[in-house]
C-alpha atoms as a PDB file:
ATOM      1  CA  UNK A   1     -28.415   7.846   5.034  1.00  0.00           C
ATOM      2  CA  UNK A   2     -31.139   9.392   3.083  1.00  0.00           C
ATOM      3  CA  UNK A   3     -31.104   9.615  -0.814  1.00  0.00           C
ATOM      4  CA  UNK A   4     -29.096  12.111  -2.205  1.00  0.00           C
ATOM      5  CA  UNK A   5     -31.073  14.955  -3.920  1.00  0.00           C
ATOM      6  CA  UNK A   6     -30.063  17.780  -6.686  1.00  0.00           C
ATOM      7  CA  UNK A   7     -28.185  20.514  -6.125  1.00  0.00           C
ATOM      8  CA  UNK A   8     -29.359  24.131  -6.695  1.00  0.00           C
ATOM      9  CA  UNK A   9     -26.071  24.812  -7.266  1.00  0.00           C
ATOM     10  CA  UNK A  10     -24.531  23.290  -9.568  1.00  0.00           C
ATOM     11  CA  UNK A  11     -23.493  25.408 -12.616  1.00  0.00           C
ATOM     12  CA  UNK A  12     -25.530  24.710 -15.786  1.00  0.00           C
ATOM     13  CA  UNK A  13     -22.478  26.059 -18.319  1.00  0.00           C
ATOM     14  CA  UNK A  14     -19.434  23.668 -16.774  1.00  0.00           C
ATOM     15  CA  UNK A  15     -18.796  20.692 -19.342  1.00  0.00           C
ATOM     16  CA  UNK A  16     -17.832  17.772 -17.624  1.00  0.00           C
ATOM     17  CA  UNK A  17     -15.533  15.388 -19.457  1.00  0.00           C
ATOM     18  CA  UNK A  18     -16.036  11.617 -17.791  1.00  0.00           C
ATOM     19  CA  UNK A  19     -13.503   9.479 -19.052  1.00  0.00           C
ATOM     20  CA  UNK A  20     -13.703   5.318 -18.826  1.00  0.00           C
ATOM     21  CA  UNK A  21     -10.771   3.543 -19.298  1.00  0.00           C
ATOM     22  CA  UNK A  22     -11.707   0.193 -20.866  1.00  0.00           C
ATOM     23  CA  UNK A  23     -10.036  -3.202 -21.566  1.00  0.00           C
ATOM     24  CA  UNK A  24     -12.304  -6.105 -22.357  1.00  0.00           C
ATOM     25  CA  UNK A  25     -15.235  -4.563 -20.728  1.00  0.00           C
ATOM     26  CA  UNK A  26     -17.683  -6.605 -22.527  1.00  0.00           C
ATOM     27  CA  UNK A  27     -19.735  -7.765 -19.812  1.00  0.00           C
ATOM     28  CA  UNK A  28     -20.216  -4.135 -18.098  1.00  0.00           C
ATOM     29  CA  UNK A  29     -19.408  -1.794 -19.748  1.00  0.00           C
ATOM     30  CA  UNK A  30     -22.662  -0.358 -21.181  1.00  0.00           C
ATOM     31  CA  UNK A  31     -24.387  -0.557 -17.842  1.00  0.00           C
ATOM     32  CA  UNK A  32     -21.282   1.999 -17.231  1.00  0.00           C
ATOM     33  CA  UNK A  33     -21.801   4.492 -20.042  1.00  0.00           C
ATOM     34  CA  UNK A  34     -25.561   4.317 -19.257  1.00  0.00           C
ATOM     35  CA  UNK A  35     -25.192   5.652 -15.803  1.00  0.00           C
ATOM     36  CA  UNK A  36     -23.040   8.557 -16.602  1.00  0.00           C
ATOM     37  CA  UNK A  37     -25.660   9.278 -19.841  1.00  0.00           C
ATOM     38  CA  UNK A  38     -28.583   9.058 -17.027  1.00  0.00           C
ATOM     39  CA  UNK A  39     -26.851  11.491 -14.734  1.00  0.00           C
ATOM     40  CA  UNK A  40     -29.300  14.152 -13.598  1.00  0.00           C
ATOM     41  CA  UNK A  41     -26.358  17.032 -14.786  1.00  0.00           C
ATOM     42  CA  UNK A  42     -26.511  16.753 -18.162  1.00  0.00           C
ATOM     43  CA  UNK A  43     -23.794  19.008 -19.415  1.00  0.00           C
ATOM     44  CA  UNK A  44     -21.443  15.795 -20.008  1.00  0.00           C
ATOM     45  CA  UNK A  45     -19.248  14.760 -22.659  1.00  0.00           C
ATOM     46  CA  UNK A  46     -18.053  10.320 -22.458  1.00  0.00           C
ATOM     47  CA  UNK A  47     -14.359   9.539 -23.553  1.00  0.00           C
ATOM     48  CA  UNK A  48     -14.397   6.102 -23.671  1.00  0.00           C
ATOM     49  CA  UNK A  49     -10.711   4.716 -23.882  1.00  0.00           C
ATOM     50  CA  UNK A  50     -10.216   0.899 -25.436  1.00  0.00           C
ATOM     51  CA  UNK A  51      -6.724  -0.197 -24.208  1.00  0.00           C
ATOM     52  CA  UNK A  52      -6.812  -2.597 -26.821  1.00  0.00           C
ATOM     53  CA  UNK A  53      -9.665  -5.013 -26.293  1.00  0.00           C
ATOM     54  CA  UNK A  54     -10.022  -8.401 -27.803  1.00  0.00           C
ATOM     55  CA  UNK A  55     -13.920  -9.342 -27.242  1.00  0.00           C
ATOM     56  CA  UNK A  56     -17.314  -7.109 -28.008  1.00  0.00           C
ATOM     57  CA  UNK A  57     -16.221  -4.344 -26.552  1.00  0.00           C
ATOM     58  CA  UNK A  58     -15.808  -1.823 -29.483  1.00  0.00           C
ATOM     59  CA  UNK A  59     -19.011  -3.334 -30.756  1.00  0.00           C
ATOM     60  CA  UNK A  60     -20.457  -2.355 -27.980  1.00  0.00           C
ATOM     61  CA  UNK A  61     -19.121   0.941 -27.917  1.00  0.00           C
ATOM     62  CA  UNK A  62     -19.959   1.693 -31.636  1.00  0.00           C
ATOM     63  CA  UNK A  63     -23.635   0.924 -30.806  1.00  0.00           C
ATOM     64  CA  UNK A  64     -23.616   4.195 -28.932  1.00  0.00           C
ATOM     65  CA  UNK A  65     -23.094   6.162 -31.853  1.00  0.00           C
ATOM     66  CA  UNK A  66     -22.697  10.085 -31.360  1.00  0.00           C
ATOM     67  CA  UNK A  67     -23.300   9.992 -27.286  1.00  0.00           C
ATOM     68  CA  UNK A  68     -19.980   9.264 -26.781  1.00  0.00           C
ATOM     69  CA  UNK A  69     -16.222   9.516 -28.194  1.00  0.00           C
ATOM     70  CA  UNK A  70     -14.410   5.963 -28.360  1.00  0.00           C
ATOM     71  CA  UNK A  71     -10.941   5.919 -28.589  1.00  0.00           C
ATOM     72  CA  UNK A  72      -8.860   2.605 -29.159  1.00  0.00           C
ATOM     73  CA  UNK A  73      -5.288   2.603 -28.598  1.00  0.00           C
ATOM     74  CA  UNK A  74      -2.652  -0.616 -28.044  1.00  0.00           C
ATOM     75  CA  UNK A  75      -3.382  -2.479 -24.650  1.00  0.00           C
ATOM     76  CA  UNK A  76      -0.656  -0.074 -22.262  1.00  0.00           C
ATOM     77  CA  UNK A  77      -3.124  -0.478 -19.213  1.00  0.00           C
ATOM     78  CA  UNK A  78      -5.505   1.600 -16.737  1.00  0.00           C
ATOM     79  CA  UNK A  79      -3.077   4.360 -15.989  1.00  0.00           C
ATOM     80  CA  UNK A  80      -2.068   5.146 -19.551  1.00  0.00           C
ATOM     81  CA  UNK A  81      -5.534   4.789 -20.847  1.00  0.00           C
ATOM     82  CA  UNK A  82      -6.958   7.424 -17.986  1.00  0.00           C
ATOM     83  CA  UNK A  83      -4.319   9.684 -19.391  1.00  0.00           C
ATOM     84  CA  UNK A  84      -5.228   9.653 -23.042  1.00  0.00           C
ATOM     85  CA  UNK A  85      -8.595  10.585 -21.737  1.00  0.00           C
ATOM     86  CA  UNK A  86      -7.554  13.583 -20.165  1.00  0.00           C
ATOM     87  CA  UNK A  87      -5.224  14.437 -23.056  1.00  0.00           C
ATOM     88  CA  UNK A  88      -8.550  14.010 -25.048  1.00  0.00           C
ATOM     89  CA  UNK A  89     -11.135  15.618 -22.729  1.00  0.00           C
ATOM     90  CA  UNK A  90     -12.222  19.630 -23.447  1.00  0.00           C
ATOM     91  CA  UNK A  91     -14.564  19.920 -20.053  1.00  0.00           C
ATOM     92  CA  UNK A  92     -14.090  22.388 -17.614  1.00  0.00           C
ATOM     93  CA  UNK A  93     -14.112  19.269 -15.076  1.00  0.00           C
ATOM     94  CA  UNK A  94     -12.530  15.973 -15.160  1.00  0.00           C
ATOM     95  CA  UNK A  95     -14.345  12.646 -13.266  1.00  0.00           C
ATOM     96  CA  UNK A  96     -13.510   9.251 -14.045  1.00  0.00           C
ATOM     97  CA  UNK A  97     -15.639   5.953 -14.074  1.00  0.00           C
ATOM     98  CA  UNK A  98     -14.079   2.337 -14.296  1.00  0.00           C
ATOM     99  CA  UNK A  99     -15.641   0.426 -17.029  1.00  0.00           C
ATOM    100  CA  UNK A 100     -17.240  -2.113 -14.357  1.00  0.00           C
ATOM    101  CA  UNK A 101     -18.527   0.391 -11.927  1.00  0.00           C
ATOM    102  CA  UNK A 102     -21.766   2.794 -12.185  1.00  0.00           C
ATOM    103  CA  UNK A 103     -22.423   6.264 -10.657  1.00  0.00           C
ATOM    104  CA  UNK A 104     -25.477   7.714  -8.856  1.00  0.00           C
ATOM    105  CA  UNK A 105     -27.674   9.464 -11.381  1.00  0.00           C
ATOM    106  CA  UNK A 106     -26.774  12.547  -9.067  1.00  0.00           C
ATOM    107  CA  UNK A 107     -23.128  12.518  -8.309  1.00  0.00           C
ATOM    108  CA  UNK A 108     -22.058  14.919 -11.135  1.00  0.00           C
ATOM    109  CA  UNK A 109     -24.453  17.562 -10.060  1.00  0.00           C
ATOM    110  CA  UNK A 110     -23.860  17.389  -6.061  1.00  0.00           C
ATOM    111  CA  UNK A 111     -20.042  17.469  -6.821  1.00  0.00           C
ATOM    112  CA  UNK A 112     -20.552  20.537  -8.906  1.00  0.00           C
ATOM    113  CA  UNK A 113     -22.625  22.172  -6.348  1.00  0.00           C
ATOM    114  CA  UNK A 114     -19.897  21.665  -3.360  1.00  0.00           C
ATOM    115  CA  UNK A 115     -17.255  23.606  -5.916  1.00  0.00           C
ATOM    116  CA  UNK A 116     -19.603  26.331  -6.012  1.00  0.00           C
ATOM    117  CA  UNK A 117     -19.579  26.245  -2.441  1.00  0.00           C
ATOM    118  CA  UNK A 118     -16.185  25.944  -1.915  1.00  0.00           C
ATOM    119  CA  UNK A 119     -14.088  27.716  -4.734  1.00  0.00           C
ATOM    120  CA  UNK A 120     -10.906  26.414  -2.194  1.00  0.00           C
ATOM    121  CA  UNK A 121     -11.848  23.174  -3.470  1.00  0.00           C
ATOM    122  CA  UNK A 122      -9.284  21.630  -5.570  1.00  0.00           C
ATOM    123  CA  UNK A 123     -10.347  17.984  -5.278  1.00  0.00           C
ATOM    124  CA  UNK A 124     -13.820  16.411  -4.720  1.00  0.00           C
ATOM    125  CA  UNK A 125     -14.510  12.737  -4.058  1.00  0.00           C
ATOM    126  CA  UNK A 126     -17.641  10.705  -2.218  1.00  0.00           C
ATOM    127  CA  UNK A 127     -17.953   7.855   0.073  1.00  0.00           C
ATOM    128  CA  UNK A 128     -18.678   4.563  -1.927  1.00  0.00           C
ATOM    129  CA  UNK A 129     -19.541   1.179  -1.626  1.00  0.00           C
ATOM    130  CA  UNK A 130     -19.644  -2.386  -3.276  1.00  0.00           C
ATOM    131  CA  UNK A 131     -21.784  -4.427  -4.820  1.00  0.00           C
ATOM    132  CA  UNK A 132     -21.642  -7.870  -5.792  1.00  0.00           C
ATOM    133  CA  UNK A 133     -22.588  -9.688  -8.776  1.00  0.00           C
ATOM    134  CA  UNK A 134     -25.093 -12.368  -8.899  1.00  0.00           C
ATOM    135  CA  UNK A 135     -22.392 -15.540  -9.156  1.00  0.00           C
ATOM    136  CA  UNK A 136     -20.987 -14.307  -6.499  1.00  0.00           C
ATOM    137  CA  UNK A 137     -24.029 -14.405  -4.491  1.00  0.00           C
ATOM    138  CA  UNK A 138     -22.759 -16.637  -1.610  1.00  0.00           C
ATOM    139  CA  UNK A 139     -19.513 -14.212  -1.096  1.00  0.00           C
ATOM    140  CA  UNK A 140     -22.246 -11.207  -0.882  1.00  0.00           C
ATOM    141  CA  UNK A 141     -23.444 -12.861   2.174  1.00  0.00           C
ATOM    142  CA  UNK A 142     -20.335 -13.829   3.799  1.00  0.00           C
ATOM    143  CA  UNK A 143     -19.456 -10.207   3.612  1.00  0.00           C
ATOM    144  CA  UNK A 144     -22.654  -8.728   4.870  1.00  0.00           C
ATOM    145  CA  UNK A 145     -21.578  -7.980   8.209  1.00  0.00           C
ATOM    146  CA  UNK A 146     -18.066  -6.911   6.982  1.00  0.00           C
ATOM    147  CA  UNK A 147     -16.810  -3.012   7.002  1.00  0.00           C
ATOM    148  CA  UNK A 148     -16.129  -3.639   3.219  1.00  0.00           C
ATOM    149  CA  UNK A 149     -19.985  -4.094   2.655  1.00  0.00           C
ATOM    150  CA  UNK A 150     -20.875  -0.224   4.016  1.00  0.00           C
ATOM    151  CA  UNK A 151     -19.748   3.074   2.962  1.00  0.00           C
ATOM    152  CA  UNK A 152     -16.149   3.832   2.535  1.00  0.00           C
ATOM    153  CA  UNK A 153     -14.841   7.318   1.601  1.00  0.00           C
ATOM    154  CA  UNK A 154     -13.424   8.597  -1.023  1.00  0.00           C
ATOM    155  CA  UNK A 155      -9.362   7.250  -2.373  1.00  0.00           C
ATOM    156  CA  UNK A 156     -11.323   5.792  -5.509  1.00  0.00           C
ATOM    157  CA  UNK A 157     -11.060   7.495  -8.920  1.00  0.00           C
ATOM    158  CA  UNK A 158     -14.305   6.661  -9.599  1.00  0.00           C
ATOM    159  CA  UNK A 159     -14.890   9.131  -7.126  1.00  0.00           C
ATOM    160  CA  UNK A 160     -13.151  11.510  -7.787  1.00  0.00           C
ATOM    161  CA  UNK A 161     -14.110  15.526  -9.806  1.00  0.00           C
ATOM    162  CA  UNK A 162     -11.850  18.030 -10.659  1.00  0.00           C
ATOM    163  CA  UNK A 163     -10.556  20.874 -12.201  1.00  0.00           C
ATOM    164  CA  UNK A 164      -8.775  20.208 -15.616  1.00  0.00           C
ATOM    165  CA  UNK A 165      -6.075  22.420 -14.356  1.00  0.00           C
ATOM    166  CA  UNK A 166      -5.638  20.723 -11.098  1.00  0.00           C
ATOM    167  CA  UNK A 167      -4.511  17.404 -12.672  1.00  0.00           C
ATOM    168  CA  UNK A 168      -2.307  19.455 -15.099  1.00  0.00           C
ATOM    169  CA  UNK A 169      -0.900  20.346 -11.872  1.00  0.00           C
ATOM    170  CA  UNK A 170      -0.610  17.733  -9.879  1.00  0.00           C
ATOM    171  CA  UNK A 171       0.026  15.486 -13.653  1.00  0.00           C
ATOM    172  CA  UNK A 172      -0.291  11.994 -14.984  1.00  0.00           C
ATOM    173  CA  UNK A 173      -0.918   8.185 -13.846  1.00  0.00           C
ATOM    174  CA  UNK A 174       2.031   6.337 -13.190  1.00  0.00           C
ATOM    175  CA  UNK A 175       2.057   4.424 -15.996  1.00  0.00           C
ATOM    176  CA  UNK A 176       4.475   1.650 -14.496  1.00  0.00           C
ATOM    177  CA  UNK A 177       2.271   1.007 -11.491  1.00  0.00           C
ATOM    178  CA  UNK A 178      -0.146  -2.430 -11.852  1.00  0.00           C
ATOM    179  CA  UNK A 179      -2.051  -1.207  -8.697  1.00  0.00           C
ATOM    180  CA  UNK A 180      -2.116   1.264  -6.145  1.00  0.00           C
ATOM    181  CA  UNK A 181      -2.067   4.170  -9.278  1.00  0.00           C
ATOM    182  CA  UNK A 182      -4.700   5.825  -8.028  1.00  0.00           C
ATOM    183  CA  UNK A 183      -3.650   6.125  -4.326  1.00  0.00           C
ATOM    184  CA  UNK A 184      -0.407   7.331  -6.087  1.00  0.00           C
ATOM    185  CA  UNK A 185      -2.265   9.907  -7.160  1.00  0.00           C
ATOM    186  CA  UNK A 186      -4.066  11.244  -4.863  1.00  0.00           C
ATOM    187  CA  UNK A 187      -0.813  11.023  -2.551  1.00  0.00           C
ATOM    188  CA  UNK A 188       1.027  13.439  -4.750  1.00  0.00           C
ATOM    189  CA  UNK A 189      -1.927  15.642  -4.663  1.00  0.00           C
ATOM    190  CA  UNK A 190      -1.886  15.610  -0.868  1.00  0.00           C
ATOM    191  CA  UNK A 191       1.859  16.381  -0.655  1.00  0.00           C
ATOM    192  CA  UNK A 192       1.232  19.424  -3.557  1.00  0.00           C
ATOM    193  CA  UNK A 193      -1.344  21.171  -1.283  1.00  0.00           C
ATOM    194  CA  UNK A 194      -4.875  20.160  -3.132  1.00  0.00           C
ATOM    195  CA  UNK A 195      -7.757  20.473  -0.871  1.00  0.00           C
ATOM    196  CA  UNK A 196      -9.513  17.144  -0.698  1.00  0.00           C
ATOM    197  CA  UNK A 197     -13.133  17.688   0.133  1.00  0.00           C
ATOM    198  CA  UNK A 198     -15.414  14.204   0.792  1.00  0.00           C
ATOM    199  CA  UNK A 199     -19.141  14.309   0.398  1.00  0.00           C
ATOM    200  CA  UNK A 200     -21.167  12.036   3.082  1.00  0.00           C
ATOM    201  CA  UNK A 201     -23.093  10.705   0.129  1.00  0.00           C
ATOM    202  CA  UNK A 202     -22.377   7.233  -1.381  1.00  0.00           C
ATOM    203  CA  UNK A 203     -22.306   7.847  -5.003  1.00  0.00           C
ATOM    204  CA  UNK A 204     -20.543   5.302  -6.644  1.00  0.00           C
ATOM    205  CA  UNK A 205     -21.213   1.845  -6.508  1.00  0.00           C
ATOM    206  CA  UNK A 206     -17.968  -0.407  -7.500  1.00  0.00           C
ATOM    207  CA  UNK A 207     -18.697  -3.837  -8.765  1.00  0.00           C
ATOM    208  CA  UNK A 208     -17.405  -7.088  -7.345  1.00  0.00           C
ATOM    209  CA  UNK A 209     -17.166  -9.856  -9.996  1.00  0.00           C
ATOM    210  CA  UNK A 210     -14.759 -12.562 -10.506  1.00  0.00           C
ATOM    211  CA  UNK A 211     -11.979 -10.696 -12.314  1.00  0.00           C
ATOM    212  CA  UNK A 212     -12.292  -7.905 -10.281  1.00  0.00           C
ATOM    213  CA  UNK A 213      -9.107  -6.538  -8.650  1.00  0.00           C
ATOM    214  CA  UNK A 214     -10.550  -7.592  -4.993  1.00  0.00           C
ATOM    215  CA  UNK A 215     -10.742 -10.424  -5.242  1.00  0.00           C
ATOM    216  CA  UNK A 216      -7.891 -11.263  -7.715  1.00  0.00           C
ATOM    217  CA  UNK A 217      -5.349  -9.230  -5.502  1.00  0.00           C
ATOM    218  CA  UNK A 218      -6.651  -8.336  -2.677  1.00  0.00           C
ATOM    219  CA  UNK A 219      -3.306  -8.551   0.336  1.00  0.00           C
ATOM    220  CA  UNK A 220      -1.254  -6.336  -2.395  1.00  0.00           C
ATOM    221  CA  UNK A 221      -4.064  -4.233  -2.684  1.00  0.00           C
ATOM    222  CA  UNK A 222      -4.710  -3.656   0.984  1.00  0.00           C
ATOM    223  CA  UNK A 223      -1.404  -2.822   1.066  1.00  0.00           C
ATOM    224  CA  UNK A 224      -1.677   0.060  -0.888  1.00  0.00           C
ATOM    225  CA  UNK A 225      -5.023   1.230   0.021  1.00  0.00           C
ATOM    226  CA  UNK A 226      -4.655   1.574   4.084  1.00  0.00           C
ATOM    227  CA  UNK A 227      -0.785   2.409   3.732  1.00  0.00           C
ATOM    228  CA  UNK A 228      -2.033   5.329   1.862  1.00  0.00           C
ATOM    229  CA  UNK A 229      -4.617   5.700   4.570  1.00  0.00           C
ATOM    230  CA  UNK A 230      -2.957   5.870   7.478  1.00  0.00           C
ATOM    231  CA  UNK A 231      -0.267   8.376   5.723  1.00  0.00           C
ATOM    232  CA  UNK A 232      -2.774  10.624   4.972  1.00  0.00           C
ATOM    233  CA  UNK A 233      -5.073  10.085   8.363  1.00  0.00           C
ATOM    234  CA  UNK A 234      -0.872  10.688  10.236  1.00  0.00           C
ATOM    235  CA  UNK A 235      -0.686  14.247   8.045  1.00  0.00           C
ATOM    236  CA  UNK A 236      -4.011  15.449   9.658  1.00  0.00           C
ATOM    237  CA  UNK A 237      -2.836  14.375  13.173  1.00  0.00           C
ATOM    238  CA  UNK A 238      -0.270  16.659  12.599  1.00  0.00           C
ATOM    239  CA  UNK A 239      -2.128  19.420  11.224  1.00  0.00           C
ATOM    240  CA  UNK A 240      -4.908  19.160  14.172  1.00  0.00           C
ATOM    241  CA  UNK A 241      -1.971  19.545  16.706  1.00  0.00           C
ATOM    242  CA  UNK A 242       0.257  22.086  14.584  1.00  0.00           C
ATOM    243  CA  UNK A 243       3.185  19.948  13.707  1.00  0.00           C
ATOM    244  CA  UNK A 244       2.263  18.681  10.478  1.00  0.00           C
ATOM    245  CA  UNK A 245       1.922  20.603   6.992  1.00  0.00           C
ATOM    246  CA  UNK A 246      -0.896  22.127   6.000  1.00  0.00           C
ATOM    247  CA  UNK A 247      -1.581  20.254   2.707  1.00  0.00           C
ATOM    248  CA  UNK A 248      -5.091  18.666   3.055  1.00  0.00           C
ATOM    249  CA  UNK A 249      -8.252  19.474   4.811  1.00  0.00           C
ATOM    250  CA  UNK A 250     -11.630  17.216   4.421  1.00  0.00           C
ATOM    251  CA  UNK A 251     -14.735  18.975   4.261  1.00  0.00           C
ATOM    252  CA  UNK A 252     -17.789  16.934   4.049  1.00  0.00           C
END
């Protein structure tokens, strides 16, 4: 797939308010911050949310000074910390980044382009793929040849831009869910009517490292993720031969 390049059309005066939850994020998160502060749409605001971290991290987020807006709060997890985000946020748009994870220096502004291109657009998400961290060098290769070492679409929050309005509507995390909050989500958007749109380009890269949710839960998270899946991939089944509802449509 060749390099994704900037769109002409994304809208210079939308404020986009990218929101990283954050719980002991010492060893990653600046590499985080840094790739939403690189992004090639520059119209950005970072809400960085400590859920109550016990190492460097607010060190490390004070040494950012005014580029971003670090909020601590008591450790209440991913879901609650994603919503004091939005509660903070002011944008226009809403994305989200997990503290471990980095964007492409262009996924802001091709995002922004495709809802100029489709105002129908409620939700907008890209394919994605992992990486693996340098201990775990040895499980990078016995996955090279596996599906979850190419491009994957969308059903990642890291993924996802939208309307600040949209998630009013659809509303908050679960904040009682472990796992599986984000496919939650996106499955009560789904069943409120949102149109999902997917962009071909892989624009987030999600890390693998030894505490990472992968590898630390990875049957109960299958679970979730291709349960969700094949819900979703049933629905359009339906649509495509008229006895499903017409709640989601994928546009790439």
């Amino acid at each position: 797939m060749a390099s994704p390049s900037l769109s002409d059309n994304a809208v210079s005066s939308e404020l986009v308010s990218c929101i990283v939850p954050v719980y002991n994020g010492e060893p990653y998160v600046a590499e985080a911050i840094e790739s939403i502060l690189c992004q090639a749409y520059s119209r950005t605001e970072v809400i960085v949310i400590d859920d109550g971290s016990e190492d460097e991290t607010p060190r490390i987020l004070e040494s950012f000074g005014s580029w971003i807006r670090s909020v601590r709060q008591e450790n209440r997890g991913p879901s609650a910390a994603r919503n004091r985000g939005v509660v903070e946020a002011s944008g226009d748009f809403i994305a989200f980044l997990d503290a471990d994870d980095r964007w492409h220096r262009e996924k802001l502004a091709l995002q922004l382009g495709h809802f100029g291109r489709f105002p129908a657009c409620d939700l907008c998400t890209t394919h994605w793929e992992y990486f693996w961290v340098e201990e775990l060098a040895e499980e990078a290769r016995r996955f090279s040849d596996h599906p979850l070492s190419g491009s994957l679409a969308g059903y990642m929050l890291q993924t996802l831009m939208l309307r600040r309005e949209t998630f009013a509507e659809v509303g908050p995390f679960n904040v009682e869910l472990r796992y599986g909050e984000d496919m939650d989500w996106f499955k009560r958007a789904v069943a409120g009517g949102k149109e999902l749109h997917t962009l071909d380009e892989v624009l987030v890269y999600r890390r693998v490292h030894p505490d990472s949710l992968l590898r630390s839960d990875t049957e109960a998270y299958r679970s979730w993720f291709f349960g969700f899946v094949k819900e979703h991939l049933d629905g359009l089944r339906g649509e495509a031969s008229g006895s499903g509802p017409d709640s989601s449509k994928e546009k790439s």
